[in-house]
Protein backbone atom coordinates (compact mmCIF):
# COMPACT_ATOMS: atom_id res chain seq x y z
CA UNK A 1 16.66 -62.31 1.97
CA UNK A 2 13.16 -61.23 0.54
CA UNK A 3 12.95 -57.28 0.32
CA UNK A 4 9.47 -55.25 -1.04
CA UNK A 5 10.01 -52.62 -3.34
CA UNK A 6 7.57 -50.16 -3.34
CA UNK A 7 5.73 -49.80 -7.05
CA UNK A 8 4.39 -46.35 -5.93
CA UNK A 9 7.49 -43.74 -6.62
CA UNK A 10 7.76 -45.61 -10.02
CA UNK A 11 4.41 -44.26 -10.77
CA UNK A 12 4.46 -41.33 -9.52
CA UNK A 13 7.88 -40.18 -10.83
CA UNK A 14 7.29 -38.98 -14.52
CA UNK A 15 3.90 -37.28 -13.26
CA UNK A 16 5.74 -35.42 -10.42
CA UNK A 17 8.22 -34.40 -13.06
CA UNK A 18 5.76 -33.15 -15.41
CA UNK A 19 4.19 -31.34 -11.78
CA UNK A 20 7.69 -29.48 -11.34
CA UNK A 21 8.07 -28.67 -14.81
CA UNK A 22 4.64 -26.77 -14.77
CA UNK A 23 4.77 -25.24 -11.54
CA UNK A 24 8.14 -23.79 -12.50
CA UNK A 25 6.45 -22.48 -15.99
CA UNK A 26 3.45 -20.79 -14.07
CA UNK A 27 4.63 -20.33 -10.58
CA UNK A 28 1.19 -18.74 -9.32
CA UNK A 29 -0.61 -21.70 -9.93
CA UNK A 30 -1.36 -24.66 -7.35
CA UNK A 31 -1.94 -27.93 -7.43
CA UNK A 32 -6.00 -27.72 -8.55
CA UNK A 33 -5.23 -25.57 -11.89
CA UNK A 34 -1.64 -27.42 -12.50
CA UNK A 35 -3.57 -30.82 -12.48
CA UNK A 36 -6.38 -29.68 -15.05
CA UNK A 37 -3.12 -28.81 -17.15
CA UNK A 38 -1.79 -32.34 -16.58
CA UNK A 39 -4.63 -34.02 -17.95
CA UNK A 40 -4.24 -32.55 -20.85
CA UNK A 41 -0.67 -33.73 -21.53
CA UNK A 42 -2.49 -37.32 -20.88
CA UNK A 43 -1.36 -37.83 -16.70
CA UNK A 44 -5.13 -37.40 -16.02
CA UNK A 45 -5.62 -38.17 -11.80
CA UNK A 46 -7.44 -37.61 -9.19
CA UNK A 47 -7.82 -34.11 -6.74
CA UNK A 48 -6.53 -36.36 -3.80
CA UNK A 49 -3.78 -38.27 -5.72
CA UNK A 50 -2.05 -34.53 -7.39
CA UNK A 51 -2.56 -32.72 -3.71
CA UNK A 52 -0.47 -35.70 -2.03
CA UNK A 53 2.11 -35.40 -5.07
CA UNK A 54 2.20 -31.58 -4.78
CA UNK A 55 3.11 -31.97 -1.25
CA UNK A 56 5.59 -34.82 -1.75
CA UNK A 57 7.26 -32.69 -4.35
CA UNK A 58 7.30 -29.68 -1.61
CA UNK A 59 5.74 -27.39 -4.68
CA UNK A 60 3.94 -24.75 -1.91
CA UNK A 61 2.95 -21.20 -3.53
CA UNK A 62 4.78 -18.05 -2.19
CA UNK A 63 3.06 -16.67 0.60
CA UNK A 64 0.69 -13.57 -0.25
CA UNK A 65 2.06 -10.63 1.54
CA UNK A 66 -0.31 -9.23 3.66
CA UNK A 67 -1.79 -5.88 2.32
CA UNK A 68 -0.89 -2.71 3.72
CA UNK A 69 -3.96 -1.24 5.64
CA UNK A 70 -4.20 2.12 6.26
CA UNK A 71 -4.03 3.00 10.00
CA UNK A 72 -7.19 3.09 11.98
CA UNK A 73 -5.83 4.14 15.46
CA UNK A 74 -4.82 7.25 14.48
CA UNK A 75 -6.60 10.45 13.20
CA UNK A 76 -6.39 10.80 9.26
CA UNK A 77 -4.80 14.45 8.90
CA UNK A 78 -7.92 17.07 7.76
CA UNK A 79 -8.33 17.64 3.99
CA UNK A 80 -7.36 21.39 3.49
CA UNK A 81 -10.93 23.90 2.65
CA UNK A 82 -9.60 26.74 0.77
CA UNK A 83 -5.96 28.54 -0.09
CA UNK A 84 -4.01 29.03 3.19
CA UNK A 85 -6.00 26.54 5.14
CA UNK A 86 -3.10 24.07 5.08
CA UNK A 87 0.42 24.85 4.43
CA UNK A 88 3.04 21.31 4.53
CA UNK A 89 6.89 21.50 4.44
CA UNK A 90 9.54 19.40 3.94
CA UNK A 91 12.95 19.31 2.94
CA UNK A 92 14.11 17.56 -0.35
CA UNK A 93 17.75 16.61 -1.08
CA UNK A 94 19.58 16.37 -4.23
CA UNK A 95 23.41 17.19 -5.49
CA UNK A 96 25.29 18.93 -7.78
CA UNK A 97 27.34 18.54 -10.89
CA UNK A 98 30.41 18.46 -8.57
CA UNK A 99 28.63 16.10 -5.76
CA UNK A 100 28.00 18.27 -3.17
CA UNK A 101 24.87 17.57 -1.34
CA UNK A 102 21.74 20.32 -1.37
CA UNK A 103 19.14 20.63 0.70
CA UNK A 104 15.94 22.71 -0.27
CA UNK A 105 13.37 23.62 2.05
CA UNK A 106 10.55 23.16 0.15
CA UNK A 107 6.58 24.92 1.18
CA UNK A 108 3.09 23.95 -0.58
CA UNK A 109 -0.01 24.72 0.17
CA UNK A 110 -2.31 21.83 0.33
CA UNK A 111 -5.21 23.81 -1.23
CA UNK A 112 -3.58 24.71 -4.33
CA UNK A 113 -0.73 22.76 -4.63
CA UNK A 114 1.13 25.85 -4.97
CA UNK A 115 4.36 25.98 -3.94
CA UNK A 116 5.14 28.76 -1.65
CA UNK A 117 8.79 28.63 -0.99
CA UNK A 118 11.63 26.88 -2.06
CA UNK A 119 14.92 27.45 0.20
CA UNK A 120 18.29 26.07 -1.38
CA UNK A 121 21.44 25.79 0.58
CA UNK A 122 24.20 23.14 1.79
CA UNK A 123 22.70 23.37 5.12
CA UNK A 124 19.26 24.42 6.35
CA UNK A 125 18.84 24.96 10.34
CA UNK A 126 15.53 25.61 12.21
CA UNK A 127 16.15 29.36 12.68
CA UNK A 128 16.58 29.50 8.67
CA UNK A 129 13.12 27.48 8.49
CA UNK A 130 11.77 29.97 10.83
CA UNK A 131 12.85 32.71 8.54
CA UNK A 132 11.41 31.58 5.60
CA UNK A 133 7.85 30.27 7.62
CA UNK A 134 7.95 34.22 8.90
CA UNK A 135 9.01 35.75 5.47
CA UNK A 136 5.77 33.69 3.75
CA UNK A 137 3.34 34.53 6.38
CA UNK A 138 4.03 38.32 6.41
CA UNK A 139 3.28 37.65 2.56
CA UNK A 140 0.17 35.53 2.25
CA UNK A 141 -1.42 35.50 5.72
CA UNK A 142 -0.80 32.57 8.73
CA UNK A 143 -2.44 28.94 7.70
CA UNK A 144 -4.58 27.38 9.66
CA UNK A 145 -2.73 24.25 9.98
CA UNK A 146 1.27 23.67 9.32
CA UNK A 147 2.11 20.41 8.51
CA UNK A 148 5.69 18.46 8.90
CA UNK A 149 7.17 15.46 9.59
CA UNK A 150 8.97 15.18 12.52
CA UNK A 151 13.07 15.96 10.92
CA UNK A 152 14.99 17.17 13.74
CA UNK A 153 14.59 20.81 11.93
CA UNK A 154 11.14 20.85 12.77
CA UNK A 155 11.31 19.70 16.46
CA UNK A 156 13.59 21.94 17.76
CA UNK A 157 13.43 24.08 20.87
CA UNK A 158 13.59 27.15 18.02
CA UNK A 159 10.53 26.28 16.22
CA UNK A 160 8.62 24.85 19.48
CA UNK A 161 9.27 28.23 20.89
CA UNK A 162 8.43 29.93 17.59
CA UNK A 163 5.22 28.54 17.26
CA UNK A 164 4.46 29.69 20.66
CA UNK A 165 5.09 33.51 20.09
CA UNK A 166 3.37 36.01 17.51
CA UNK A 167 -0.81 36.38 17.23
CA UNK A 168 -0.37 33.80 14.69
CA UNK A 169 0.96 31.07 16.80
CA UNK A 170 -1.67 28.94 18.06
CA UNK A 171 -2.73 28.37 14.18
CA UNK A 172 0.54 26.42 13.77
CA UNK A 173 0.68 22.79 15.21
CA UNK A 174 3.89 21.34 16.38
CA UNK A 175 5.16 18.42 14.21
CA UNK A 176 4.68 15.77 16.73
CA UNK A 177 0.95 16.85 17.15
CA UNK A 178 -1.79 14.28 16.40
CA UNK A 179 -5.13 15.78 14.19
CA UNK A 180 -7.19 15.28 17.37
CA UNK A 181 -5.13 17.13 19.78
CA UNK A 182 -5.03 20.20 17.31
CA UNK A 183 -8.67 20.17 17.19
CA UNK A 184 -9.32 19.98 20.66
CA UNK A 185 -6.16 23.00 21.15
CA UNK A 186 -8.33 25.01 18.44
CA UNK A 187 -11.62 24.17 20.27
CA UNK A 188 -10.89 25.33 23.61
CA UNK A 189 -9.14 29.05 22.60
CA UNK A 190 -12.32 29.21 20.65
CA UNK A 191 -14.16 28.70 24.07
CA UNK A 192 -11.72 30.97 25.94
CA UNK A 193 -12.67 33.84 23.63
């Protein structure tokens, strides 16, 4: 019985080797840059013959990762104007020698990037945070703006109904609050006046 064998993978075997062996040394490369570097180790070939070899060898680049974009459907938070335009808090954890956990309330404002207050305990509850959020407005004047991220400190019924009371308490957003919907709150008690 008469059988063909196919003269083609004979031929293409030590240049596909030579492929693999330089993909693997510069992985970032494709098949274009890798073939300039093949004809200079003498395996000189055509654009069409090394892309059908670079897919026979299944030699694909990683995929690029998309780039983070920055989020267009929302409002971008206001840049802060002066010294107590815009005060932000947060809590940061850490432990001690011994392991036990700490949590310190930490307060900056924007402006300045002076920090205001920092709070250290084992455990820090909303009326503590409303304590120390009275304690540094009796001392340098309300903010404008207060800003947070939305910890379950800083949406509780306590601060919600903290930042309701006082003369000062339409100056401080609630955490959940978008840029827009602050303005518009600040626009129309300006109008009510």
């Amino acid at each position: 019985m008469l059988s063909y064998q196919l003269l083609q993978p004979a031929k293409d075997a030590p240049a596909l080797q030579a492929m693999r062996r330089l993909s693997s040394q510069y992985p970032r490369y494709g098949y274009r840059r890798i073939r300039i570097f093949l004809g200079r180790e003498s395996l000189a070939m055509s654009p069409g013959r090394a892309e059908r070899l670079w897919r026979l060898g299944k030699l694909q680049l990683p995929r690029k990762r998309p780039r983070r974009r920055i989020a267009t459907g929302r409002p971008r938070p206001l840049p802060p104007r002066a010294a107590n335009h815009v005060w932000a808090y947060d809590f940061v954890f850490d432990a001690c020698a011994n392991g036990q956990q700490i949590k310190c309330l930490t307060v900056v404002d924007e402006f300045t990037h002076q920090c205001l207050a920092i709070d250290v305990a084992g455990s820090i509850r909303s009326v503590r945070v409303i304590g120390v959020l009275e304690r540094l407005i009796s001392l340098h004047g309300a903010p404008v703006y207060l800003r947070s991220d939305s910890g379950p400190e800083f949406v509780s019924l306590a601060i919600l109904k903290w930042d309701r009371r006082g003369e000062d308490r339409n100056r401080c957003h609630r955490p959940r609050q978008t840029v827009a919907e602050r303005d518009q709150r600040i626009v129309q008690r300006e109008v009510a006046r």
